[in-house]
C-alpha atoms as a PDB file:
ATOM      1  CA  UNK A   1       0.000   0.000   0.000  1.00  0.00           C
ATOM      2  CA  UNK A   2       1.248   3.646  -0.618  1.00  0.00           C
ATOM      3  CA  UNK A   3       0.660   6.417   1.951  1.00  0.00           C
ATOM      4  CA  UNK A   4       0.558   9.837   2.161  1.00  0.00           C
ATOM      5  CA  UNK A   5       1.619  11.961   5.801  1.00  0.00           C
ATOM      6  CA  UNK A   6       0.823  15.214   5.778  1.00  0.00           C
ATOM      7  CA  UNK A   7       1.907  17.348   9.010  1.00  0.00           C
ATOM      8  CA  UNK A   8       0.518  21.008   9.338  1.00  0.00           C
ATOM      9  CA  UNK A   9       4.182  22.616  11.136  1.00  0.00           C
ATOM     10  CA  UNK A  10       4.100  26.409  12.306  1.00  0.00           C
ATOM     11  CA  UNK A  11       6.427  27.098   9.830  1.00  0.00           C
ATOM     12  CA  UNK A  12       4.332  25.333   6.711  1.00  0.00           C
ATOM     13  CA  UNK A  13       3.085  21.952   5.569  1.00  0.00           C
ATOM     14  CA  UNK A  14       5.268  19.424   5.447  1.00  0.00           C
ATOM     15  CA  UNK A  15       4.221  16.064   3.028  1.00  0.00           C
ATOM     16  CA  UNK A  16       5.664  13.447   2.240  1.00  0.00           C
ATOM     17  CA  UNK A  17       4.743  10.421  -0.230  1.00  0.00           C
ATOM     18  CA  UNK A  18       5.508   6.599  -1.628  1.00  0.00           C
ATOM     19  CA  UNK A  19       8.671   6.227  -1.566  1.00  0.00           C
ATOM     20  CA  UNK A  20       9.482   8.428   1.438  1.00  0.00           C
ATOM     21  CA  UNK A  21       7.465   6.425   3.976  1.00  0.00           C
ATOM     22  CA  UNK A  22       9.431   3.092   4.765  1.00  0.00           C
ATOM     23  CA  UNK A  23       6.882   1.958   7.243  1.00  0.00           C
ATOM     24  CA  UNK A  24       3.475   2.293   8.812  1.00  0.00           C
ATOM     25  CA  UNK A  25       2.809   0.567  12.598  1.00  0.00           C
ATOM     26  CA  UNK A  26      -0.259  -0.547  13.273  1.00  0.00           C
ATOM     27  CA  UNK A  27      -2.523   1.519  15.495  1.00  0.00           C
ATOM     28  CA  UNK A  28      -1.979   0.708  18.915  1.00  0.00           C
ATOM     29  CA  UNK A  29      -4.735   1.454  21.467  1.00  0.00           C
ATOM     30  CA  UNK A  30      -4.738  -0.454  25.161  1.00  0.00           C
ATOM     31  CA  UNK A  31      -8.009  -1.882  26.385  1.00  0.00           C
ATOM     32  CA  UNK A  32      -7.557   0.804  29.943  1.00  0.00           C
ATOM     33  CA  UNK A  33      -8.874   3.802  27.283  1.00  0.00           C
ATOM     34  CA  UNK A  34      -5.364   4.949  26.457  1.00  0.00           C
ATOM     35  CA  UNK A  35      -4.989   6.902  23.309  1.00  0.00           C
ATOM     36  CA  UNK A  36      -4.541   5.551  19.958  1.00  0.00           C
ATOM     37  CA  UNK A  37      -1.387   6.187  18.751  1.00  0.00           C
ATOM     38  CA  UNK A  38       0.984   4.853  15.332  1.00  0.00           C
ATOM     39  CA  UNK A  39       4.816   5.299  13.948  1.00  0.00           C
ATOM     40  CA  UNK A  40       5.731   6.167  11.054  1.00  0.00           C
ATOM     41  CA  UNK A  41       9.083   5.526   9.812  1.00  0.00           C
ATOM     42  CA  UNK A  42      10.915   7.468   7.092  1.00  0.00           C
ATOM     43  CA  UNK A  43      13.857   7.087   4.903  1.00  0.00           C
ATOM     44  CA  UNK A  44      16.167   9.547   5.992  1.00  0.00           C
ATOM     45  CA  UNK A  45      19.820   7.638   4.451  1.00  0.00           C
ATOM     46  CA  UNK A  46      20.757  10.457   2.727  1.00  0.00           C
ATOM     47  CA  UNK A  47      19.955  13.311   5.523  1.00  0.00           C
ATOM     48  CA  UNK A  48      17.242  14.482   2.702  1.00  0.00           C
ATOM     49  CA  UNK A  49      14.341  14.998   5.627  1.00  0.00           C
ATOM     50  CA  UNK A  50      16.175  15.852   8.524  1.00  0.00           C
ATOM     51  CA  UNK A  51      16.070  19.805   7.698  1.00  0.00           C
ATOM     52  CA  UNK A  52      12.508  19.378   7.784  1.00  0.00           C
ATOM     53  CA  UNK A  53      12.585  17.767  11.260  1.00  0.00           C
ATOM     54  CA  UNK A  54      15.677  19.712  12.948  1.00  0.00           C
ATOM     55  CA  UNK A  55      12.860  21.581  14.964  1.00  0.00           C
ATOM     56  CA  UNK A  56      10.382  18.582  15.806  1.00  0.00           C
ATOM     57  CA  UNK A  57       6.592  19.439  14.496  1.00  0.00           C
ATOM     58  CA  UNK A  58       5.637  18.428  18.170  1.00  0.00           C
ATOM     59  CA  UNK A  59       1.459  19.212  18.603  1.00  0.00           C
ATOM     60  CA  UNK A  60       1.175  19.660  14.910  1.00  0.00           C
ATOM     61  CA  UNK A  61      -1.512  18.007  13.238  1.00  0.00           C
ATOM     62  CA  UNK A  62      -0.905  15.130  11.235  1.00  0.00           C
ATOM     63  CA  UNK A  63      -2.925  13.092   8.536  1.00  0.00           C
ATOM     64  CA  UNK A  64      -1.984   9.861   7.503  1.00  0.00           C
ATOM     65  CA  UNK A  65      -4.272   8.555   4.156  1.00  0.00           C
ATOM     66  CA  UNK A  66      -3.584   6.593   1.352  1.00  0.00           C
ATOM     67  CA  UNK A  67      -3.063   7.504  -1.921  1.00  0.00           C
ATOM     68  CA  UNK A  68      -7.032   7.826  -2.735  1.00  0.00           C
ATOM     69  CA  UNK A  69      -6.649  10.287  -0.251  1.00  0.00           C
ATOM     70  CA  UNK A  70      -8.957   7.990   2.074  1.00  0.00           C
ATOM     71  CA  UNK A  71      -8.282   8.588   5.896  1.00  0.00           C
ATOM     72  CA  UNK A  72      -6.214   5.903   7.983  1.00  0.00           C
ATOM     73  CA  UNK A  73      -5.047   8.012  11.125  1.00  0.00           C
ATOM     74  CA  UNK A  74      -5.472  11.711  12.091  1.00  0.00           C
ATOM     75  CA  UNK A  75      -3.967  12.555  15.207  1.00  0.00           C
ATOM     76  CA  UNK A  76      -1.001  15.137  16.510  1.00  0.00           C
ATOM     77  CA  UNK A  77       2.990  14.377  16.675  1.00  0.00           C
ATOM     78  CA  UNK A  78       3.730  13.241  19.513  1.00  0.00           C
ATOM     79  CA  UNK A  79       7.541  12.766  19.146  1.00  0.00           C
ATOM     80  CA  UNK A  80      10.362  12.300  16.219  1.00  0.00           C
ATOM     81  CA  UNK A  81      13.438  10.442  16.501  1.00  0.00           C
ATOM     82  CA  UNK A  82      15.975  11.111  13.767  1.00  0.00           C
ATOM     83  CA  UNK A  83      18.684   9.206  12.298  1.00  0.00           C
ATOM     84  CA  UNK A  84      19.431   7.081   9.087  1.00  0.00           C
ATOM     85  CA  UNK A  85      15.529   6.958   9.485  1.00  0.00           C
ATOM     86  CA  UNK A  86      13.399   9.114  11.008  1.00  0.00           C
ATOM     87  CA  UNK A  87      10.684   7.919  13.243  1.00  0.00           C
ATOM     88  CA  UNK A  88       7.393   9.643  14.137  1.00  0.00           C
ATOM     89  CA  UNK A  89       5.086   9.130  16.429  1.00  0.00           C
ATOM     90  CA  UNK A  90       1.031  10.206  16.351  1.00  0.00           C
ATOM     91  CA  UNK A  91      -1.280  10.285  18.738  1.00  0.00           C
ATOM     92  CA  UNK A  92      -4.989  10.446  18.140  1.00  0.00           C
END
């Protein structure tokens, strides 16, 4: 399946497609009422997306859909973790 994340960042929109998006987690959600929550991993080999992370997104909103542009988690960034990939986290 191919994905589209779009993140709505103080300082503009950041999206990224296909090829971009190594990974989706499943949506995780405990049975005690926690909040939902999914990773999203990125390639990041080359250093091409950590500019766009140096100052985490953290509270932005965040859309993940498919390339039909059908819904498969809304939520905020909670966290990123950067490195050869770059790892973040929503929460619904």
């Amino acid at each position: 399946m191919s994905y589209v994340m779009t993140i709505d960042a103080e300082d503009g929109q950041i999206v990224l497609r296909d090829r971009q998006i190594i990974s989706v987690g499943p949506e995780h959600q405990a049975a005690g009422g926690e909040v939902p929550n999914m990773s999203v991993e990125l390639d990041n080999a080359r250093g091409q997306h950590t500019r766009l992370f140096a100052r985490p997104p953290l509270g932005a909103t965040a859309t993940l859909a498919d390339t039909t542009g059908a819904t498969l988690f809304a939520g905020r960034v909670q966290s990123v973790t950067c490195s050869g990939t770059i790892t973040v986290e929503l929460e619904a």
